[in-house]
C-alpha atoms as a PDB file:
ATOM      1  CA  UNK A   1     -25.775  -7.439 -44.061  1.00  0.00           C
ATOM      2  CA  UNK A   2     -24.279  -4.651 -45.790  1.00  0.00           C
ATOM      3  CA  UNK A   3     -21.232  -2.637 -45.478  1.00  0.00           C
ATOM      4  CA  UNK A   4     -22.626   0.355 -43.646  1.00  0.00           C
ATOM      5  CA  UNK A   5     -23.517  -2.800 -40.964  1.00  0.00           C
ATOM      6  CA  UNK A   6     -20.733  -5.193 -40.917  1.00  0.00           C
ATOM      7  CA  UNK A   7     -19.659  -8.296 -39.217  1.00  0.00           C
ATOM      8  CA  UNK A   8     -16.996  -7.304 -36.616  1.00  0.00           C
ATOM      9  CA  UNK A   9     -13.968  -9.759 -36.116  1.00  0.00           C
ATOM     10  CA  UNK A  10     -12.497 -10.130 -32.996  1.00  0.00           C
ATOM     11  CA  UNK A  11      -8.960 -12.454 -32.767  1.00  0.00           C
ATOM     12  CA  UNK A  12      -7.850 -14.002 -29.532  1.00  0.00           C
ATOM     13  CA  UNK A  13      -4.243 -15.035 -28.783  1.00  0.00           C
ATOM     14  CA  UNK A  14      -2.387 -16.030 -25.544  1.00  0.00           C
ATOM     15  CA  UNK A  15      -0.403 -13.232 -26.905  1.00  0.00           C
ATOM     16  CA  UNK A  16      -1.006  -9.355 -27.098  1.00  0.00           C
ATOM     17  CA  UNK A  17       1.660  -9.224 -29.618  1.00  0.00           C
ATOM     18  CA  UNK A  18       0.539 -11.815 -31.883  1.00  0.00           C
ATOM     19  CA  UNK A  19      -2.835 -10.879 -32.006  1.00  0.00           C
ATOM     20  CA  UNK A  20      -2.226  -7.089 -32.563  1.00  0.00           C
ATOM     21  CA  UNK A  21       0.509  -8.576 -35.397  1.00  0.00           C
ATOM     22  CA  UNK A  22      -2.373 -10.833 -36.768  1.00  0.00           C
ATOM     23  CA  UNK A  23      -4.522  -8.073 -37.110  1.00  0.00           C
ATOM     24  CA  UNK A  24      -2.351  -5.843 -38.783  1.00  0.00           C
ATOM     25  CA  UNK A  25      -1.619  -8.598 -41.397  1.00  0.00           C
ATOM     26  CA  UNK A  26      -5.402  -9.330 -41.847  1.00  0.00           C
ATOM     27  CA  UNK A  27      -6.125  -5.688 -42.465  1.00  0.00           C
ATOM     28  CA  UNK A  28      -3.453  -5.143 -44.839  1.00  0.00           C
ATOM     29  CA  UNK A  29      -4.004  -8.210 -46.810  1.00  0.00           C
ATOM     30  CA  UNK A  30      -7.994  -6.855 -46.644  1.00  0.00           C
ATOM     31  CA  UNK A  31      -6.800  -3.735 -48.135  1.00  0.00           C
ATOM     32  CA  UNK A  32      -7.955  -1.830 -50.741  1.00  0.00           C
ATOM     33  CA  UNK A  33     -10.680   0.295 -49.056  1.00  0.00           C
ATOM     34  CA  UNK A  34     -12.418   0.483 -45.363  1.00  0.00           C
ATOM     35  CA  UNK A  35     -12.340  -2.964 -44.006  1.00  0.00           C
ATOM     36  CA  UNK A  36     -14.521  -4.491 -41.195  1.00  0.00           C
ATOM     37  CA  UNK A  37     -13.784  -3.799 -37.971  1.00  0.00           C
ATOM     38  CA  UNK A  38     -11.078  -5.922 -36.269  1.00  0.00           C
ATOM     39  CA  UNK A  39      -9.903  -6.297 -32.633  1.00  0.00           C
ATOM     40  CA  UNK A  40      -7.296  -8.054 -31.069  1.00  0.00           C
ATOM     41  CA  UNK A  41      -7.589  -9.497 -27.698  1.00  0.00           C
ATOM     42  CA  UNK A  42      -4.156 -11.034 -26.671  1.00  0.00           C
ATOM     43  CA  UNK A  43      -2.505 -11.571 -23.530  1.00  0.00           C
ATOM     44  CA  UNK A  44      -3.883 -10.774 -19.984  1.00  0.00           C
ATOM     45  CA  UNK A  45      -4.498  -7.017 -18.674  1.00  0.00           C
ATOM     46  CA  UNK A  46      -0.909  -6.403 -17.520  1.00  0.00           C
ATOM     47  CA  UNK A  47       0.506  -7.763 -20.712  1.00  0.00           C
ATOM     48  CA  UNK A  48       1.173 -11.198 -19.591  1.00  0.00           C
ATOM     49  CA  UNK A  49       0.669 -14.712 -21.740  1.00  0.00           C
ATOM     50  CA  UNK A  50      -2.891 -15.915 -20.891  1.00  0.00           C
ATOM     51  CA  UNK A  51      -6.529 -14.787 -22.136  1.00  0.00           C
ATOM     52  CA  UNK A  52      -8.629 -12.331 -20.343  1.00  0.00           C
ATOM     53  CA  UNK A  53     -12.297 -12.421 -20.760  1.00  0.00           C
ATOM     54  CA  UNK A  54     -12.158  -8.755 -20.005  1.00  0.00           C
ATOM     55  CA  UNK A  55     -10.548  -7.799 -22.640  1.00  0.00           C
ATOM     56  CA  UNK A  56     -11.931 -10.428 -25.393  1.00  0.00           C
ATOM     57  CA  UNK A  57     -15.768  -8.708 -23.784  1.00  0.00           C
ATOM     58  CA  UNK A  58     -13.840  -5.297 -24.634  1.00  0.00           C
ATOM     59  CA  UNK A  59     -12.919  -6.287 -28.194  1.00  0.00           C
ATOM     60  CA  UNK A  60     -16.567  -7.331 -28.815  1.00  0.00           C
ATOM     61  CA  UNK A  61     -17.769  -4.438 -28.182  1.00  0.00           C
ATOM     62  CA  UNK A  62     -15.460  -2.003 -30.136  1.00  0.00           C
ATOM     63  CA  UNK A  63     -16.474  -4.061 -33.412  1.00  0.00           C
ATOM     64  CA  UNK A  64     -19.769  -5.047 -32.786  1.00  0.00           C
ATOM     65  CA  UNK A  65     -21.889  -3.231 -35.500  1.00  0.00           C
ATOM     66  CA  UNK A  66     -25.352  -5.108 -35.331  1.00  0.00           C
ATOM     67  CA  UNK A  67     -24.198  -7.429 -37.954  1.00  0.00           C
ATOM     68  CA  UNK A  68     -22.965 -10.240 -35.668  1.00  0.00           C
ATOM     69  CA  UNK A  69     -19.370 -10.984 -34.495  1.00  0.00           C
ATOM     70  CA  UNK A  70     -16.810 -13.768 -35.459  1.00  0.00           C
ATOM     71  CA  UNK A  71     -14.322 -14.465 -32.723  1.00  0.00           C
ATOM     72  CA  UNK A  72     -10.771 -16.880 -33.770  1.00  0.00           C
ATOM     73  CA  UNK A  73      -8.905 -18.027 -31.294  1.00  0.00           C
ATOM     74  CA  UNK A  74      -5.195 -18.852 -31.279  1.00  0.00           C
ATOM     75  CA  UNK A  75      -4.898 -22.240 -28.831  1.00  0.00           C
ATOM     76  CA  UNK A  76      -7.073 -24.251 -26.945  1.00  0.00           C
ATOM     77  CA  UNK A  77      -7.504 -22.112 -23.575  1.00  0.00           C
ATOM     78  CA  UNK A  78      -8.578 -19.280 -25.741  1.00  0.00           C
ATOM     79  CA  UNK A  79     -11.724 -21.673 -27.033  1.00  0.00           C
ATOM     80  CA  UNK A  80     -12.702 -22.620 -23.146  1.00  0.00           C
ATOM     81  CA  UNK A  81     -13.288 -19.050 -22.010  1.00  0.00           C
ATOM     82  CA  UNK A  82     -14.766 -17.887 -25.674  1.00  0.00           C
ATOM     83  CA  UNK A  83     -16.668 -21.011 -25.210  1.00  0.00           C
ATOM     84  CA  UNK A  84     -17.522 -19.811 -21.009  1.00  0.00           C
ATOM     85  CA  UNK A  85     -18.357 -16.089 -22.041  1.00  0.00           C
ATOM     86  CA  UNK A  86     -20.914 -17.755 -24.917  1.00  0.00           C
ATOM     87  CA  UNK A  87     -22.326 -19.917 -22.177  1.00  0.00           C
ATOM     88  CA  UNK A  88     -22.776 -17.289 -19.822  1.00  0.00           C
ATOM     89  CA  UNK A  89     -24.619 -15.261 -22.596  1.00  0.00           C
ATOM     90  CA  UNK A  90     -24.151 -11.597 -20.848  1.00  0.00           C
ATOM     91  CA  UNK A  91     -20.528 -10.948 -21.894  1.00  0.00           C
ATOM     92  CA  UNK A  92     -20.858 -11.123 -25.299  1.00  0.00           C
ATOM     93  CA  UNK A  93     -23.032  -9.462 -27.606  1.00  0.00           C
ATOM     94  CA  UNK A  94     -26.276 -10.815 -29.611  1.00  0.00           C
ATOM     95  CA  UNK A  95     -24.372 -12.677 -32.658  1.00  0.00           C
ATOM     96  CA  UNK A  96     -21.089 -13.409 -31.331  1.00  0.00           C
ATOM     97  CA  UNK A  97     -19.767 -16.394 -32.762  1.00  0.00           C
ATOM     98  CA  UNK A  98     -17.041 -18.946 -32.217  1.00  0.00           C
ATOM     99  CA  UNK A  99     -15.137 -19.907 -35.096  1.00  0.00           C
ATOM    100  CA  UNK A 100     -13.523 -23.123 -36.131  1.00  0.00           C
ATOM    101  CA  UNK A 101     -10.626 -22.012 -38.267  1.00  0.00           C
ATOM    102  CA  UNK A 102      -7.014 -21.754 -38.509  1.00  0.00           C
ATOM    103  CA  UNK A 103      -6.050 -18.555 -36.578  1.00  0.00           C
ATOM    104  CA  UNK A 104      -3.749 -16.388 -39.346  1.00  0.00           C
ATOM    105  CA  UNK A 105      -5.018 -18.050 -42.774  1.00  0.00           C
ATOM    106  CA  UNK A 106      -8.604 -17.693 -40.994  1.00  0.00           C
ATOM    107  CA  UNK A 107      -8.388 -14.306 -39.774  1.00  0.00           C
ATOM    108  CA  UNK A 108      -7.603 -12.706 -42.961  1.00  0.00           C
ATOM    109  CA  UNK A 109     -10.385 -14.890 -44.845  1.00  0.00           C
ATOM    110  CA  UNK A 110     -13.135 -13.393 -42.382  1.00  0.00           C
ATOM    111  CA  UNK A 111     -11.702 -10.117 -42.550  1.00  0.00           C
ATOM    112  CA  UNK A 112     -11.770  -9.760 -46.356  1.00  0.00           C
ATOM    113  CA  UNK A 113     -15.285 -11.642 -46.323  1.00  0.00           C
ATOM    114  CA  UNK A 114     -16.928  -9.264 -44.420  1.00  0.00           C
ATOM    115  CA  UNK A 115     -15.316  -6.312 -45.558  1.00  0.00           C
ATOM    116  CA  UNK A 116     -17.103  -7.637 -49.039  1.00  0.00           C
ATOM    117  CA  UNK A 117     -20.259  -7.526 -47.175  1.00  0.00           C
ATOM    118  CA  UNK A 118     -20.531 -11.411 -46.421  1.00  0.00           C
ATOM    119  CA  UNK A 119     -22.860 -12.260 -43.202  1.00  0.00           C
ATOM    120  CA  UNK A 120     -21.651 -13.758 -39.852  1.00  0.00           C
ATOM    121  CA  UNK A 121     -22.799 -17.382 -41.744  1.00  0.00           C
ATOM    122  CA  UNK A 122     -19.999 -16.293 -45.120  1.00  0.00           C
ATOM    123  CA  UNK A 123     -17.701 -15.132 -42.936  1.00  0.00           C
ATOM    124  CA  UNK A 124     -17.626 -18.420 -40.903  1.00  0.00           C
ATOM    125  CA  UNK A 125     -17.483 -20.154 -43.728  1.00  0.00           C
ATOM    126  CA  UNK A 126     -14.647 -18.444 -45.108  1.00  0.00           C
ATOM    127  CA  UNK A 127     -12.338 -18.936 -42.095  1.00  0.00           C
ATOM    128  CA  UNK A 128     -13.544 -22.589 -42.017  1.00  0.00           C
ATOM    129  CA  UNK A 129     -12.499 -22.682 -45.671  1.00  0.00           C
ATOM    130  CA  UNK A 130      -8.734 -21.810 -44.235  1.00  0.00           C
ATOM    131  CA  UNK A 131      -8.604 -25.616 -42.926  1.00  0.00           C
ATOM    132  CA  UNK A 132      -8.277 -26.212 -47.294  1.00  0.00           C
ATOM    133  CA  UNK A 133      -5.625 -24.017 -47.838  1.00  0.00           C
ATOM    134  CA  UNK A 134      -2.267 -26.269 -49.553  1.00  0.00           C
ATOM    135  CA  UNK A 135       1.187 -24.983 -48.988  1.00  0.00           C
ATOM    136  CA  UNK A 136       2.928 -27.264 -50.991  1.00  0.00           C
END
């Protein structure tokens, strides 16, 4: 992996607000030249609470760079159709993985990970990392 190639992040929230608001935050904590490419996929097509494979498919595809794919989701609906669209194995691209992290602390772990020019396997391991992270 390199950064001409990197892993593309895609975050999926019941929410189009919170997900385009979790993105932001990700990319300007990530800051301090070109990040990875991020995507938020919140909400339903006509802006409603819900998740929309459609859109979470879209998202994929406006990161996906070769490098693989590292989708966080917000609640547990969100995991059932990531989890659906893995299983079906068409709506996704090669490389598109589900991770098991905290959805804000997580995102902007894998974003700053792969916009260091970590692999899909660092990058999950980042977020993952996020389940560590003391507030007190």
């Amino acid at each position: 992996m390199s950064l001409e190639n990197p892993v593309g992040i895609v975050l999926v929230s019941h929410s189009g607000p919170v997900a385009e608001a979790v993105a932001a935050l990700a990319q300007g904590l990530a800051a301090g030249g070109t990040t990875a490419p991020v995507a938020a996929a919140g909400g339903t097509p006509d802006g409603g609470l819900g998740t929309s494979s459609e859109l979470i498919a879209a998202a994929a595809a406006e990161v996906d760079r070769g490098a693989g794919i590292a989708i966080l989701v917000d609640l547990g609906s969100a995991v059932l159709t990531v989890k659906s669209m893995l299983a079906e194995g068409d709506e996704l691209p090669e490389g598109t993985r589900l991770v098991d992290a905290p959805f804000v602390e997580g995102a902007v772990a894998a974003l700053v990970t792969a916009s260091a020019g970590g692999g899909l396997d660092a990058v999950e391991a980042a977020a993952a990392e996020a389940y560590t992270y003391r507030k007190i």
